[in-house]
N, C-alpha and C. Protein backbone atom coordinates (compact mmCIF):
# COMPACT_ATOMS: atom_id res chain seq x y z
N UNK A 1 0.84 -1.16 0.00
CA UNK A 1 0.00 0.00 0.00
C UNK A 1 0.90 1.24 0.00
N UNK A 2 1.15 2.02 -0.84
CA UNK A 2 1.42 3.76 -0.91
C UNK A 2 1.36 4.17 0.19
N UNK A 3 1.95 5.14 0.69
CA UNK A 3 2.42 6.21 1.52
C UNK A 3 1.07 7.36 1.52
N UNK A 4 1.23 7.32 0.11
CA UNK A 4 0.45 8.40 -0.86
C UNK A 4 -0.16 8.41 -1.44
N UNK A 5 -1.26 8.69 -1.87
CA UNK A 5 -2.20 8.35 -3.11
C UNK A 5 -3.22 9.64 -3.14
N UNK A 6 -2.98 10.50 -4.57
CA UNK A 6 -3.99 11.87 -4.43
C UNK A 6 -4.56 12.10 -5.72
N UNK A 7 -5.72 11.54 -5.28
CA UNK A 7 -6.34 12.02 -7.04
C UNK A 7 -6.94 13.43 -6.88
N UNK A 8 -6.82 14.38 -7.69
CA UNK A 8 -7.54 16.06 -7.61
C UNK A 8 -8.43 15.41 -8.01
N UNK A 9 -9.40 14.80 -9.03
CA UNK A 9 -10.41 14.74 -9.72
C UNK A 9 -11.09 14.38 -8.27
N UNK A 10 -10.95 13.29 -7.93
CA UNK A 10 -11.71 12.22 -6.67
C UNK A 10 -12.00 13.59 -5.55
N UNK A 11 -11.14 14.43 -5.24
CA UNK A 11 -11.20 15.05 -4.30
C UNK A 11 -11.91 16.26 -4.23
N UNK A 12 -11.93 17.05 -5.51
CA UNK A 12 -12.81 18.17 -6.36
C UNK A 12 -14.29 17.80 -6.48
N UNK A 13 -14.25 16.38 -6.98
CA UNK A 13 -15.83 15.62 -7.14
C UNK A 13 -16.52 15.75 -5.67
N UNK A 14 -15.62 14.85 -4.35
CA UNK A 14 -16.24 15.33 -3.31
C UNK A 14 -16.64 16.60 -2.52
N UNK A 15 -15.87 17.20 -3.33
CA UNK A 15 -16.40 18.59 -2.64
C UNK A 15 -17.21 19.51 -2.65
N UNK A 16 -17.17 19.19 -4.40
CA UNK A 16 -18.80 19.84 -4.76
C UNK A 16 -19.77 18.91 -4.77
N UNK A 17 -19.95 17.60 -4.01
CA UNK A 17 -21.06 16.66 -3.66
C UNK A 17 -21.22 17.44 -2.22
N UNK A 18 -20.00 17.69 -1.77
CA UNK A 18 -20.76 18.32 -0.39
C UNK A 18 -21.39 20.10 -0.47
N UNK A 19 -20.69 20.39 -1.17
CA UNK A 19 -21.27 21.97 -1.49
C UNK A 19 -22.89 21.96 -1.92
N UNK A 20 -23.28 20.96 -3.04
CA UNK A 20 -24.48 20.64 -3.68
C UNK A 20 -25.58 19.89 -2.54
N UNK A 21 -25.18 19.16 -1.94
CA UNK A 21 -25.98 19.03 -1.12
C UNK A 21 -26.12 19.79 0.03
N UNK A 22 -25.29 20.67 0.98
CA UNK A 22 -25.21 21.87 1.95
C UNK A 22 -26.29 22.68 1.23
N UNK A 23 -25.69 23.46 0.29
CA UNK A 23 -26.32 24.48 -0.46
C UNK A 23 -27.77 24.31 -1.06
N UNK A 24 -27.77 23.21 -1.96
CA UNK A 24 -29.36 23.17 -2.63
C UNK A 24 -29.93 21.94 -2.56
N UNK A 25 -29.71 21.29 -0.91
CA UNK A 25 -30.51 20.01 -0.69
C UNK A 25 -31.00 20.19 0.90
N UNK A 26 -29.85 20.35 1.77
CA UNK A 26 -30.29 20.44 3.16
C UNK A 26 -30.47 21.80 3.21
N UNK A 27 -29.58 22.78 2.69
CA UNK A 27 -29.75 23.92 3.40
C UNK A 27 -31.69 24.70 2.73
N UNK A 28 -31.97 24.20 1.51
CA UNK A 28 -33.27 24.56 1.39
C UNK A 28 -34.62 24.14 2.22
N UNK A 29 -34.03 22.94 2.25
CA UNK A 29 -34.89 21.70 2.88
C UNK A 29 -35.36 22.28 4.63
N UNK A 30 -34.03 22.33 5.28
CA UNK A 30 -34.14 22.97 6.26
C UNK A 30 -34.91 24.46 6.62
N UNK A 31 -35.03 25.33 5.80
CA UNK A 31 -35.98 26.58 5.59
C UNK A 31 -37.40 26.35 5.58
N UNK A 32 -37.72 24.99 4.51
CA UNK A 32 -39.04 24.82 4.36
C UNK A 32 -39.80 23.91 5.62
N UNK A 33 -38.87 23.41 6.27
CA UNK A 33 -39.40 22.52 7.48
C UNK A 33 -39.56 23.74 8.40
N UNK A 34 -38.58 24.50 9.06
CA UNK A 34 -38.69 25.80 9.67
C UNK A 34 -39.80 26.68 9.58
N UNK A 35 -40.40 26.82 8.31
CA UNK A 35 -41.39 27.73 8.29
C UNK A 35 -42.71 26.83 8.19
N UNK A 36 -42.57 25.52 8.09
CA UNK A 36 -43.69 24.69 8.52
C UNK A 36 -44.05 24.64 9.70
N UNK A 37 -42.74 24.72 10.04
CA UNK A 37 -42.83 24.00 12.03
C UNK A 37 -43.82 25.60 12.18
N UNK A 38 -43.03 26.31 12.32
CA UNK A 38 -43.60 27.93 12.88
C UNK A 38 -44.94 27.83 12.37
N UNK A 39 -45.10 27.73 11.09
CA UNK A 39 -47.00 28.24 10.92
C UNK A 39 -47.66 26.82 11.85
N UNK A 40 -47.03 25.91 11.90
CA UNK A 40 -47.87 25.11 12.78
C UNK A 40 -48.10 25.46 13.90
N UNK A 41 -47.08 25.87 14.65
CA UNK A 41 -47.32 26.26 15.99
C UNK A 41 -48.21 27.35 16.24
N UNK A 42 -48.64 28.28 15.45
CA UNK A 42 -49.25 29.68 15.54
C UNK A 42 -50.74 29.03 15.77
N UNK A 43 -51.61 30.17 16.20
CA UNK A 43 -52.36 30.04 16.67
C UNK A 43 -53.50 29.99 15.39
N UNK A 44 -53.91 28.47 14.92
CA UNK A 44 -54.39 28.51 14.08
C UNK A 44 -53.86 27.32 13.02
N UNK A 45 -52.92 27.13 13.54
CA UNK A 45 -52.05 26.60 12.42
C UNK A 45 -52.32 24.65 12.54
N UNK A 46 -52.90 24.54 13.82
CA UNK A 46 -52.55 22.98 13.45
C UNK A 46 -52.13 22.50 14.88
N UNK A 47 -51.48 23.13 15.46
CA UNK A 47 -50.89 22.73 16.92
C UNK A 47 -50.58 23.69 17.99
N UNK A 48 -51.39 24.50 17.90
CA UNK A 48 -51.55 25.49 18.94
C UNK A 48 -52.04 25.28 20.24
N UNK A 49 -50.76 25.30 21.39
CA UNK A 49 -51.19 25.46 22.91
C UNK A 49 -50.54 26.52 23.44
N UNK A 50 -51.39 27.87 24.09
CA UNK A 50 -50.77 28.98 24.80
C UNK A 50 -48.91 28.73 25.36
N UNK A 51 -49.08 27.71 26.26
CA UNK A 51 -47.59 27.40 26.70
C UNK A 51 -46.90 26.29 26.08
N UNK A 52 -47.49 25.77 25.51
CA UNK A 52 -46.62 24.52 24.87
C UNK A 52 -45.86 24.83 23.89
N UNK A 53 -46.77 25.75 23.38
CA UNK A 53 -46.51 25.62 21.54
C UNK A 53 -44.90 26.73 21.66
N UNK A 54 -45.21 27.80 22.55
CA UNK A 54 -43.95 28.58 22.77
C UNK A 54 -42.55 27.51 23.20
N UNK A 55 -43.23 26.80 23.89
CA UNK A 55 -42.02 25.97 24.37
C UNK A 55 -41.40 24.88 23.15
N UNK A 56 -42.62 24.27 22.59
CA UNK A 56 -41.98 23.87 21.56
C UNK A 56 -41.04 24.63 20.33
N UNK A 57 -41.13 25.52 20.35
CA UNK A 57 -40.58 26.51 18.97
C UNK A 57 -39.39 27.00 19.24
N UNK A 58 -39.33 27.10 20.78
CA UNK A 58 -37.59 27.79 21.30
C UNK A 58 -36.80 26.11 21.32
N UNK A 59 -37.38 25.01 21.31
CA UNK A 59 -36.91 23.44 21.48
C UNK A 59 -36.20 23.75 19.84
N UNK A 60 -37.58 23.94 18.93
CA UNK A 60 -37.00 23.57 17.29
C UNK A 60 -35.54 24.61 17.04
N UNK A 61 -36.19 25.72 17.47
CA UNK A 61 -35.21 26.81 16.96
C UNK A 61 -33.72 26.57 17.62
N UNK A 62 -34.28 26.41 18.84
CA UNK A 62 -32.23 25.17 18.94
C UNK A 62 -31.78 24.20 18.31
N UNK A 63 -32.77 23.34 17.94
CA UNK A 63 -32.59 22.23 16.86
C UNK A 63 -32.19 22.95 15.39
N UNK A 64 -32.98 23.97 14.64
CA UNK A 64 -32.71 24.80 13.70
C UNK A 64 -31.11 25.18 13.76
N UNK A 65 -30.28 25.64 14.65
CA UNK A 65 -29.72 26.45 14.97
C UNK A 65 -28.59 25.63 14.75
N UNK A 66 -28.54 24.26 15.61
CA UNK A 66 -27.57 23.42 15.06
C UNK A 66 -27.95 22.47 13.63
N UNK A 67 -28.39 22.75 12.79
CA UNK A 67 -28.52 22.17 11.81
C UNK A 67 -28.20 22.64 10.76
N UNK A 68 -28.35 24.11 11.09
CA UNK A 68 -27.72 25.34 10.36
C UNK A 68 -26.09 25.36 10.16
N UNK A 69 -25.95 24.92 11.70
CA UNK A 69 -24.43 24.86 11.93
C UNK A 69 -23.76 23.89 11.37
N UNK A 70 -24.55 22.53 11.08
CA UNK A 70 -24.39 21.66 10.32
C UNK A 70 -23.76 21.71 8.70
N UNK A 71 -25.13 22.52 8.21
CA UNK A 71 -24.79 22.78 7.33
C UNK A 71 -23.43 23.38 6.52
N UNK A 72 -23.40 24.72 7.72
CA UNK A 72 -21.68 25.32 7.70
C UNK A 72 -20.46 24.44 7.77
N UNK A 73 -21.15 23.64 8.54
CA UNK A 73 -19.50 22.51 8.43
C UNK A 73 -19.26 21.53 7.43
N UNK A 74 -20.51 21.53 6.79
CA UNK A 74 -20.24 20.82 5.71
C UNK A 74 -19.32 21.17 4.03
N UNK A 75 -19.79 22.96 4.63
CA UNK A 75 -19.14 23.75 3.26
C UNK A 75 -17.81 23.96 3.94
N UNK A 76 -17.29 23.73 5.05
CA UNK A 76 -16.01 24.05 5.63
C UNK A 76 -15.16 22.75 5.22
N UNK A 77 -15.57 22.01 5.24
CA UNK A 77 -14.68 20.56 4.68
C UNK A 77 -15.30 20.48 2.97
N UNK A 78 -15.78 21.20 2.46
CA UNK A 78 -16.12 21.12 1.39
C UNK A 78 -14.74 22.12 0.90
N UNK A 79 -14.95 23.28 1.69
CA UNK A 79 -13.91 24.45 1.22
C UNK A 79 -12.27 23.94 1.79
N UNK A 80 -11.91 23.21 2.31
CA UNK A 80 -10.97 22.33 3.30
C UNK A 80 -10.43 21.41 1.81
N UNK A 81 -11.33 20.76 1.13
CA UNK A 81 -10.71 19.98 -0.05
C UNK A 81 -10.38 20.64 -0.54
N UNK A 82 -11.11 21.55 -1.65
CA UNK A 82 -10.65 22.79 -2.77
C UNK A 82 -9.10 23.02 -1.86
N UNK A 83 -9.48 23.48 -0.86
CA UNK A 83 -7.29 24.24 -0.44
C UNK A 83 -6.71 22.91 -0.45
N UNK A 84 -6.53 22.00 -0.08
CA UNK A 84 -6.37 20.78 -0.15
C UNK A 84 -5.73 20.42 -1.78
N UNK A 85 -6.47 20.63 -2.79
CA UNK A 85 -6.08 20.39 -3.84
C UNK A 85 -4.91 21.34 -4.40
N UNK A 86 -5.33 22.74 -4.15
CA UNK A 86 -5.00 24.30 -4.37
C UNK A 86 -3.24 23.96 -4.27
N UNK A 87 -3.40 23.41 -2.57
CA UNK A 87 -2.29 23.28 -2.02
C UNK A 87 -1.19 22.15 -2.75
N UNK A 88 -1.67 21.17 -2.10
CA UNK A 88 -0.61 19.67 -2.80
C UNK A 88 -0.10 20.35 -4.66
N UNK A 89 -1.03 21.01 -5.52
CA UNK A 89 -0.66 21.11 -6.25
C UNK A 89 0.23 22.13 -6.38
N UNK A 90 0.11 22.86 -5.85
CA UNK A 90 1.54 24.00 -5.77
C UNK A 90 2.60 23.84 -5.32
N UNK A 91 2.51 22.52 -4.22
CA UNK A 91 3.59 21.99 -3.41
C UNK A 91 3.86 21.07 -4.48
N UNK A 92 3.37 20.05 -5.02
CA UNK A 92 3.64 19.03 -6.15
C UNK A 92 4.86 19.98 -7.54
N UNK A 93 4.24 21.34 -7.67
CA UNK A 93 5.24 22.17 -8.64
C UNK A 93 6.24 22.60 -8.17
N UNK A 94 6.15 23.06 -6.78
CA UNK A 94 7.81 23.67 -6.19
C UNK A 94 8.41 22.57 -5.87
N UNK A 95 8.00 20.52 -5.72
CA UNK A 95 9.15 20.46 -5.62
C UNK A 95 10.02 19.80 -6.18
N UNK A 96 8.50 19.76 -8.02
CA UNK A 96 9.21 19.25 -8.92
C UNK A 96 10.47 20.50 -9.12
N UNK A 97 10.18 21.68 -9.58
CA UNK A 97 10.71 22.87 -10.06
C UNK A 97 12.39 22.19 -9.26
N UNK A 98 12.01 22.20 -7.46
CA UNK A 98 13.45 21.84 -6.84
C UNK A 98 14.23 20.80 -7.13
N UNK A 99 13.61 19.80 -7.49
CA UNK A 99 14.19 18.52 -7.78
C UNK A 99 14.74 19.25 -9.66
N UNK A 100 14.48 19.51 -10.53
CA UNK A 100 15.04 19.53 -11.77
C UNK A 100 16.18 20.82 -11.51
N UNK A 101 16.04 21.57 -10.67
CA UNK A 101 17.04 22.94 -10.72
C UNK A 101 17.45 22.96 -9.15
N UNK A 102 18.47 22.13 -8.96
CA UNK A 102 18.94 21.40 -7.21
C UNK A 102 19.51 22.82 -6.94
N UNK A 103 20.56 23.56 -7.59
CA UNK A 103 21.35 24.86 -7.20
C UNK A 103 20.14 26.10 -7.12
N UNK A 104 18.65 26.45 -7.66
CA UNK A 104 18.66 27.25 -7.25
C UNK A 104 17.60 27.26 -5.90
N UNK A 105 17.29 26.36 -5.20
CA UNK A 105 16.84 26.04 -4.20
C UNK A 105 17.68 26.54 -2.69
């Protein structure tokens, strides 16, 4: 087994699988459940109790809150590959460049 093994393609592909789904799968998804939950809870909506329903909505909106956060971490290791690639490949050129020209290193 290699030391090493780096495909850019493999690693670029995952990243915009995670960007595409953050961006236009959970992170929409999550908005439309949010504004479901809320009109439900309102008075009128389907599940309305004076004290409950308040209590339930500050419960979701913490739940919201980390899911949100979720989401962010997903574009952070999404954005984590892209430098990832950015990187090895610039490092892959300086040290071919060093290895073919040993004196001006």
């Amino acid at each position: 087994m290699p030391d090493i093994d780096i495909n850019y393609d493999n690693i670029t592909q995952a990243a915009a699988l995670l960007n595409n789904a953050a961006n236009n799968t959970i992170s929409p998804e999550l908005t439309t459940l949010y504004n479901k939950v809320d009109a439900l809870l309102q008075d009128g909506g389907g599940l309305y109790m004076m004290q409950t329903s308040p209590a339930i909505w500050a419960q979701y909106e913490t739940f919201n809150t980390s899911a949100v956060q979720c989401v962010q971490a997903i574009n952070s290791f999404a954005s984590m590959f892209n430098s990832l690639v950015s990187n090895l490949q610039s490092m892959d050129g300086k040290l071919a460049y060093n290895v073919a020209n040993p004196s001006s290193s």
